[in-house]
PDB file of N, CA and C in Angstrom:
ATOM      1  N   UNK A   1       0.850  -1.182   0.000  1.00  0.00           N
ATOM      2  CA  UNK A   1       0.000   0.000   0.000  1.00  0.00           C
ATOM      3  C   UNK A   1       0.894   1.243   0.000  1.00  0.00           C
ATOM      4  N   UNK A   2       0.635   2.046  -0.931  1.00  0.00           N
ATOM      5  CA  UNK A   2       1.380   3.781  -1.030  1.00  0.00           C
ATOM      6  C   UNK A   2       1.156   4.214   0.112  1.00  0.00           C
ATOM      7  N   UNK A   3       1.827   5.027   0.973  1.00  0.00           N
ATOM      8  CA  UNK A   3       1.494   5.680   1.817  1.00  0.00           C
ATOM      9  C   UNK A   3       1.890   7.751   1.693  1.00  0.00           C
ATOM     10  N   UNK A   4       0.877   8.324   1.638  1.00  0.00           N
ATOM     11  CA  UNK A   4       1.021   9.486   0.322  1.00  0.00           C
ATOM     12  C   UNK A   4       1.545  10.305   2.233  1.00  0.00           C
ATOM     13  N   UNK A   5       2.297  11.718   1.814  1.00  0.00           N
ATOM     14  CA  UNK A   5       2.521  12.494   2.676  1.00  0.00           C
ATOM     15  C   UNK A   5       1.011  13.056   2.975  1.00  0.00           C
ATOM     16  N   UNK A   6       1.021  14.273   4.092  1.00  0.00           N
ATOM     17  CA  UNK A   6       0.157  15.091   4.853  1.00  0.00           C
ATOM     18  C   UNK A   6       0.205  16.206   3.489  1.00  0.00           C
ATOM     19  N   UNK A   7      -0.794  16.472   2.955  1.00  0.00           N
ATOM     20  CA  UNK A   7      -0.557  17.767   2.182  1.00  0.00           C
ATOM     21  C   UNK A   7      -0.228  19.095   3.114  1.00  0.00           C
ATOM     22  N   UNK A   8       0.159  19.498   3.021  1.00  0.00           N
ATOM     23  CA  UNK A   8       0.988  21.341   3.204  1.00  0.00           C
ATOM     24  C   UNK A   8      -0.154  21.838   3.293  1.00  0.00           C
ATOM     25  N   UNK A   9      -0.325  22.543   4.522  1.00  0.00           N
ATOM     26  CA  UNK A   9      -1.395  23.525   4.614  1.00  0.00           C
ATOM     27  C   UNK A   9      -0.690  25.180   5.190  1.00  0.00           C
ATOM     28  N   UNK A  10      -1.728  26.279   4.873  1.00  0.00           N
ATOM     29  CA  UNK A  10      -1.238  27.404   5.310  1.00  0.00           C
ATOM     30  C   UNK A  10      -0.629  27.616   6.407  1.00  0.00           C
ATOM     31  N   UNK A  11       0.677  28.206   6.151  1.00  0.00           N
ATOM     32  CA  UNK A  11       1.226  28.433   7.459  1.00  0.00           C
ATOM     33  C   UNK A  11       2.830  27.394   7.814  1.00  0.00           C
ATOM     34  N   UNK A  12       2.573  26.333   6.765  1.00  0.00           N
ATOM     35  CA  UNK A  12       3.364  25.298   7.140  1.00  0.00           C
ATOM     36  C   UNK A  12       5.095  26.093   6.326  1.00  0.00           C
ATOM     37  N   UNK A  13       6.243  25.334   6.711  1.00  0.00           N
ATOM     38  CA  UNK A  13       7.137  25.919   5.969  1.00  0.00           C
ATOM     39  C   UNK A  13       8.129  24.798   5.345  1.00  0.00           C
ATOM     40  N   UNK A  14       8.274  25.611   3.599  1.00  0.00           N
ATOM     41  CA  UNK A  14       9.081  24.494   2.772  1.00  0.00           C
ATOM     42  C   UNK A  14      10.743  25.374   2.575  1.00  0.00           C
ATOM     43  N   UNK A  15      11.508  23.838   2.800  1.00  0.00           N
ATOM     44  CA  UNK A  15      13.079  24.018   2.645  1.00  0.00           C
ATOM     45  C   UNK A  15      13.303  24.456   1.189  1.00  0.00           C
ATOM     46  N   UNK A  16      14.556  25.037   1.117  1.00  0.00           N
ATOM     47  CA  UNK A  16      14.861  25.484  -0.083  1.00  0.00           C
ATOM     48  C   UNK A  16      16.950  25.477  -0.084  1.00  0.00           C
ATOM     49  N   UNK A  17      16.847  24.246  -0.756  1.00  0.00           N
ATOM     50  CA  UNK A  17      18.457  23.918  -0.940  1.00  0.00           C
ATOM     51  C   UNK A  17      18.743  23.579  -2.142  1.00  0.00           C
ATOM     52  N   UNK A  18      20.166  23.729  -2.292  1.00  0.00           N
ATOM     53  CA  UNK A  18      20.591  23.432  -3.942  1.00  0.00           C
ATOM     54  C   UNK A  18      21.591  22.013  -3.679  1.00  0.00           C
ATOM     55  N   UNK A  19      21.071  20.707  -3.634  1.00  0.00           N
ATOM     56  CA  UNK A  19      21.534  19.931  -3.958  1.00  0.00           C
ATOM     57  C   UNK A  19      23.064  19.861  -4.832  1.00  0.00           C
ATOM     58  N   UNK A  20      22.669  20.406  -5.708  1.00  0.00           N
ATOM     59  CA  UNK A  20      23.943  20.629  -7.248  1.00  0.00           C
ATOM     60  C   UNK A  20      24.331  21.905  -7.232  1.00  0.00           C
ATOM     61  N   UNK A  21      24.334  22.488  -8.105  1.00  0.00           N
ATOM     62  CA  UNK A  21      25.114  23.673  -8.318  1.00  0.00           C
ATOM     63  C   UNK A  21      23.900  25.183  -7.892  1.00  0.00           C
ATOM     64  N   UNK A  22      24.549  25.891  -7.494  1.00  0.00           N
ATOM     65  CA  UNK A  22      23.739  27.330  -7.171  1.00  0.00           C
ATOM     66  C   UNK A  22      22.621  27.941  -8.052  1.00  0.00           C
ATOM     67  N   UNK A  23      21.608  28.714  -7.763  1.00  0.00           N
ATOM     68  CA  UNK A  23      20.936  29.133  -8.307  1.00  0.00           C
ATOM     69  C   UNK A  23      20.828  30.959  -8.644  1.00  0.00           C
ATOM     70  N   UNK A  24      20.885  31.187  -9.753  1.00  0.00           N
ATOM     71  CA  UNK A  24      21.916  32.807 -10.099  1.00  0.00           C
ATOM     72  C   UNK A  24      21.074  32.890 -11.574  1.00  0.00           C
ATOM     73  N   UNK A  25      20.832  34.222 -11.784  1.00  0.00           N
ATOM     74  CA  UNK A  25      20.382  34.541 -12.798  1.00  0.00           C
ATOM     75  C   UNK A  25      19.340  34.560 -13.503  1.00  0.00           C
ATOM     76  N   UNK A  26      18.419  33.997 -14.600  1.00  0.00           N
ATOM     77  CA  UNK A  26      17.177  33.600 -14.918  1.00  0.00           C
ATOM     78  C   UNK A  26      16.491  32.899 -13.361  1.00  0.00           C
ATOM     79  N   UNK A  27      17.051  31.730 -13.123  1.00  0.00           N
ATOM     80  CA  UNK A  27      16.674  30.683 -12.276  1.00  0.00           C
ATOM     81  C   UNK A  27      16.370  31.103 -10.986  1.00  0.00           C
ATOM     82  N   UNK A  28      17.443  32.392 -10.533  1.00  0.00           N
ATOM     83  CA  UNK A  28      17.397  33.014  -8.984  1.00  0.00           C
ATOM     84  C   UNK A  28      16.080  34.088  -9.179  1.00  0.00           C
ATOM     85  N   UNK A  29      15.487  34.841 -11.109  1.00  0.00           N
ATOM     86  CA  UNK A  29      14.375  35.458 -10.319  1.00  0.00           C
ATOM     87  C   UNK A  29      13.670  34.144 -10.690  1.00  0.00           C
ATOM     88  N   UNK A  30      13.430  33.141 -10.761  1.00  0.00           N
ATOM     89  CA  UNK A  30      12.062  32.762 -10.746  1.00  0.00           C
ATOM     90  C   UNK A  30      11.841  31.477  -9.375  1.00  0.00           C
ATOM     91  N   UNK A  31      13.162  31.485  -8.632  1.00  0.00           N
ATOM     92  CA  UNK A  31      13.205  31.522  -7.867  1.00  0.00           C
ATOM     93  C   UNK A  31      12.227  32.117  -6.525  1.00  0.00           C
ATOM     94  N   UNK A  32      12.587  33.483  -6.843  1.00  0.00           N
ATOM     95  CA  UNK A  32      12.054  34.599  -6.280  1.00  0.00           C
ATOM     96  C   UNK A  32      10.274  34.993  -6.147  1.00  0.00           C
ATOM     97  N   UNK A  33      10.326  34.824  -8.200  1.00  0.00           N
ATOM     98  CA  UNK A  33       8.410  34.690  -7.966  1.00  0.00           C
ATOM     99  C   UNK A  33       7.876  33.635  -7.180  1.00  0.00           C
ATOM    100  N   UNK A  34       8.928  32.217  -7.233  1.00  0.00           N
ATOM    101  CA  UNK A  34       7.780  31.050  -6.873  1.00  0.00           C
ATOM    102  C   UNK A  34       7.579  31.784  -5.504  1.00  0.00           C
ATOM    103  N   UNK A  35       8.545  32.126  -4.956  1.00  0.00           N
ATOM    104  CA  UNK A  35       8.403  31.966  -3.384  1.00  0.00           C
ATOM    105  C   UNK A  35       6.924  33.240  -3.088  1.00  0.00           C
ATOM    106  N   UNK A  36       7.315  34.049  -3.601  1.00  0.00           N
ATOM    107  CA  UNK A  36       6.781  35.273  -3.453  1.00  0.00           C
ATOM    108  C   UNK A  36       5.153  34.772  -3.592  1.00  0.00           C
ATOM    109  N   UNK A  37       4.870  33.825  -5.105  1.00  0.00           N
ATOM    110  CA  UNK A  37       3.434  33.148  -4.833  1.00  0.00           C
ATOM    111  C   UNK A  37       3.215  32.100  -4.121  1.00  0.00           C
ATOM    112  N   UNK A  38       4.023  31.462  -3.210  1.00  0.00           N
ATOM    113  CA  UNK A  38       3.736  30.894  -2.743  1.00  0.00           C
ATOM    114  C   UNK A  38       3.511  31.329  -1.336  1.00  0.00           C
ATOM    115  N   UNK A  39       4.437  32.527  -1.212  1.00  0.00           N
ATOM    116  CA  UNK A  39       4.054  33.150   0.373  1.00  0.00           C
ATOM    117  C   UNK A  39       2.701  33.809   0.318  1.00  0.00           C
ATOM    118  N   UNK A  40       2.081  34.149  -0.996  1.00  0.00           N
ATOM    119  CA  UNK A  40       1.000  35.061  -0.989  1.00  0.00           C
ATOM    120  C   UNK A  40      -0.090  33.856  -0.382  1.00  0.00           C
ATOM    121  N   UNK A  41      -0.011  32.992  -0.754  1.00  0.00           N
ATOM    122  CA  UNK A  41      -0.545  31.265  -0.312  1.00  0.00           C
ATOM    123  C   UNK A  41      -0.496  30.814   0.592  1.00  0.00           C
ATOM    124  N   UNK A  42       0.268  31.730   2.042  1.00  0.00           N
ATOM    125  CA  UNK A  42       0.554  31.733   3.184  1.00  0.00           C
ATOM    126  C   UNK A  42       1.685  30.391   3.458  1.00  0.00           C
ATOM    127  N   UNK A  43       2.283  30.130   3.092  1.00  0.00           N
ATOM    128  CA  UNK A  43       3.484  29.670   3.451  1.00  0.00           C
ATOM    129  C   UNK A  43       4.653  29.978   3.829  1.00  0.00           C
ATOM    130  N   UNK A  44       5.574  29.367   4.706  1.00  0.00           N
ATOM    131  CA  UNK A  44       7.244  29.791   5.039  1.00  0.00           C
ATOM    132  C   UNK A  44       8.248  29.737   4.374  1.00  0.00           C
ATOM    133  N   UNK A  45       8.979  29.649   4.208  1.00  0.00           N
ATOM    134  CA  UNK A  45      10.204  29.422   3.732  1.00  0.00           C
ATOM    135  C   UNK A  45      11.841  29.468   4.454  1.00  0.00           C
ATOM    136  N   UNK A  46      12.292  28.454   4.309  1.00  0.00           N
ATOM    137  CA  UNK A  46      14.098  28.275   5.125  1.00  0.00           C
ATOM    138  C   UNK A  46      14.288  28.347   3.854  1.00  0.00           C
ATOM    139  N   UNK A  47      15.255  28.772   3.277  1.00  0.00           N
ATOM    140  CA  UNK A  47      16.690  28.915   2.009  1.00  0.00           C
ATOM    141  C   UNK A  47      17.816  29.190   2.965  1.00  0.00           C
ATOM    142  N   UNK A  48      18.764  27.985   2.092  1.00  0.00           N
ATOM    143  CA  UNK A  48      19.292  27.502   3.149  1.00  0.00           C
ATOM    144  C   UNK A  48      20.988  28.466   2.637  1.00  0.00           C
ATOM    145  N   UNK A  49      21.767  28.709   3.335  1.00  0.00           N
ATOM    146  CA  UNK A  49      23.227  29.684   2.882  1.00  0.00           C
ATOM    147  C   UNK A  49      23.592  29.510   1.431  1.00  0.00           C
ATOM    148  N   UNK A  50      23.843  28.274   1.277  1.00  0.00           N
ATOM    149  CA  UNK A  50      24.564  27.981  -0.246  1.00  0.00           C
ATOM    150  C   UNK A  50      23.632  28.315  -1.546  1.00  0.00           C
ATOM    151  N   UNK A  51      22.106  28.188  -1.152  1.00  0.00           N
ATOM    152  CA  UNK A  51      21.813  28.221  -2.091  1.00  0.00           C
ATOM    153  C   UNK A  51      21.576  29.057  -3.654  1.00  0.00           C
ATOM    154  N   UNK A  52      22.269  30.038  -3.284  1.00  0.00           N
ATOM    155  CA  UNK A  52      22.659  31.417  -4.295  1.00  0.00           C
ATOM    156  C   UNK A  52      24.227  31.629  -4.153  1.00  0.00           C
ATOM    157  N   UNK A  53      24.991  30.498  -3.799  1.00  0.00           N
ATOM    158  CA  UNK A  53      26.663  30.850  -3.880  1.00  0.00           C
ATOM    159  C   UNK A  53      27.344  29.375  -4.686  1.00  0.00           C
ATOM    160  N   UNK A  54      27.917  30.027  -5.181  1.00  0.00           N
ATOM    161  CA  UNK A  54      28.631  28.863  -6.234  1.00  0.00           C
ATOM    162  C   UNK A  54      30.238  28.568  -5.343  1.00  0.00           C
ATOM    163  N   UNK A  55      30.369  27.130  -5.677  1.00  0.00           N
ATOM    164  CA  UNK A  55      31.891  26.225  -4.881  1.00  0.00           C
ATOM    165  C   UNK A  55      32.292  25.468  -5.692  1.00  0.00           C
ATOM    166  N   UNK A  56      33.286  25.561  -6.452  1.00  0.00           N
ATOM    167  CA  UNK A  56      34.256  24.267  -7.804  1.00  0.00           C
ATOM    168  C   UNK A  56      32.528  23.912  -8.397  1.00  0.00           C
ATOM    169  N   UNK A  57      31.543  24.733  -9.121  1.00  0.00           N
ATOM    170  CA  UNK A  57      30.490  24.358 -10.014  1.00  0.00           C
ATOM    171  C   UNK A  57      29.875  23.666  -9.070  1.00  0.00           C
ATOM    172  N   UNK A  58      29.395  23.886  -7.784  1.00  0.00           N
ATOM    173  CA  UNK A  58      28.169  23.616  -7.228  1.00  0.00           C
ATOM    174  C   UNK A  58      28.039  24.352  -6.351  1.00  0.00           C
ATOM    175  N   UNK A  59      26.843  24.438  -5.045  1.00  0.00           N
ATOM    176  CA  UNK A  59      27.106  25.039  -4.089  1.00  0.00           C
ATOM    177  C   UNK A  59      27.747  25.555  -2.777  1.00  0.00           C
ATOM    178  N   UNK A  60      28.357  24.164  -2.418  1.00  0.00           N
ATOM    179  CA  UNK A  60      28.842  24.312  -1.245  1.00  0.00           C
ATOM    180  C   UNK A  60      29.556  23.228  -1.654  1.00  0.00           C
ATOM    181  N   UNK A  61      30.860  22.599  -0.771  1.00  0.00           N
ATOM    182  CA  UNK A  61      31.556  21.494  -0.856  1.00  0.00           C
ATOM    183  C   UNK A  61      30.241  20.279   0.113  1.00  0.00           C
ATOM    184  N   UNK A  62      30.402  19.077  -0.205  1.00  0.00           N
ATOM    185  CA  UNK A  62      29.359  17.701  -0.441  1.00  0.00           C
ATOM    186  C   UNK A  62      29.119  17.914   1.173  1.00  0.00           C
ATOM    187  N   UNK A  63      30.329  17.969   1.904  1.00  0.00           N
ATOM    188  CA  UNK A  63      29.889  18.121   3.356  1.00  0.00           C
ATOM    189  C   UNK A  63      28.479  18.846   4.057  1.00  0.00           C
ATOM    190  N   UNK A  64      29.028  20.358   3.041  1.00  0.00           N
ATOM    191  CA  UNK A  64      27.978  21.297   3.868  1.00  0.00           C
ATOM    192  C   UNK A  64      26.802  21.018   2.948  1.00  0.00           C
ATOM    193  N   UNK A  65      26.455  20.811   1.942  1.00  0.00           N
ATOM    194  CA  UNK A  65      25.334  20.355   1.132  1.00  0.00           C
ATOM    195  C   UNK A  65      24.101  19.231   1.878  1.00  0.00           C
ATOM    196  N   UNK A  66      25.319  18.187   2.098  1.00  0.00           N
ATOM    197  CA  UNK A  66      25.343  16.702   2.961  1.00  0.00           C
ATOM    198  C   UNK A  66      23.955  17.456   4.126  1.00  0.00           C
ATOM    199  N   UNK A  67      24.915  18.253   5.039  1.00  0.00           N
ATOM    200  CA  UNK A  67      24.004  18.563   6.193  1.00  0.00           C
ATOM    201  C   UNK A  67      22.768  19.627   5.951  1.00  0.00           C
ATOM    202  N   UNK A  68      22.757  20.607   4.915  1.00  0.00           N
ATOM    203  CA  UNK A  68      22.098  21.615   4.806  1.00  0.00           C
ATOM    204  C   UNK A  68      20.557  20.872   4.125  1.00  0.00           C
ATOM    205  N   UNK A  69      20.871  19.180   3.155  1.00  0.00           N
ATOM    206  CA  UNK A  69      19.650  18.294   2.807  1.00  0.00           C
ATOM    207  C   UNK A  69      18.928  17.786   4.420  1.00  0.00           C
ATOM    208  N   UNK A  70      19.665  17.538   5.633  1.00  0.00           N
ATOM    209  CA  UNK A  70      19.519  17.409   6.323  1.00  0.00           C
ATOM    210  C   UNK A  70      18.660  18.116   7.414  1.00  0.00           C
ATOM    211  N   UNK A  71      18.810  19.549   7.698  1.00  0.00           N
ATOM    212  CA  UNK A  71      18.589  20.551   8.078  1.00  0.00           C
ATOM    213  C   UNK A  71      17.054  20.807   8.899  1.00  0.00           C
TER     214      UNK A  71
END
């Protein structure tokens, strides 16, 4: 049997990390709108340090990435 998550209700708050490489440019504004409609939708948001800074073509070295998926 699937067992589906709790849907997200107002008020609740979603993470925001870059797994891979940083987010800059086109991607950082639309970035920006999602959040912006999604806060109008009453939601939170964590964005987490790395995720708008670039390290050897990703965000952070695997360590701090490692813990920031964690978070």
């Amino acid at each position: 049997m699937i067992k589906y998550p709790v849907p997200l209700k107002k008020g609740d708050t979603i993470g925001i990390m870059a797994p891979s490489s940083e987010v800059t440019g086109v991607m950082a504004k639309k970035l920006d709108n999602a959040k912006k409609q999604l806060k109008k939708l009453g939601y939170r948001f964590i964005e987490t340090d790395s995720v708008r800074k670039q390290y050897k073509l990703t965000s952070a070295p695997a360590s701090v990435r490692a813990r920031e998926f964690t978070y």
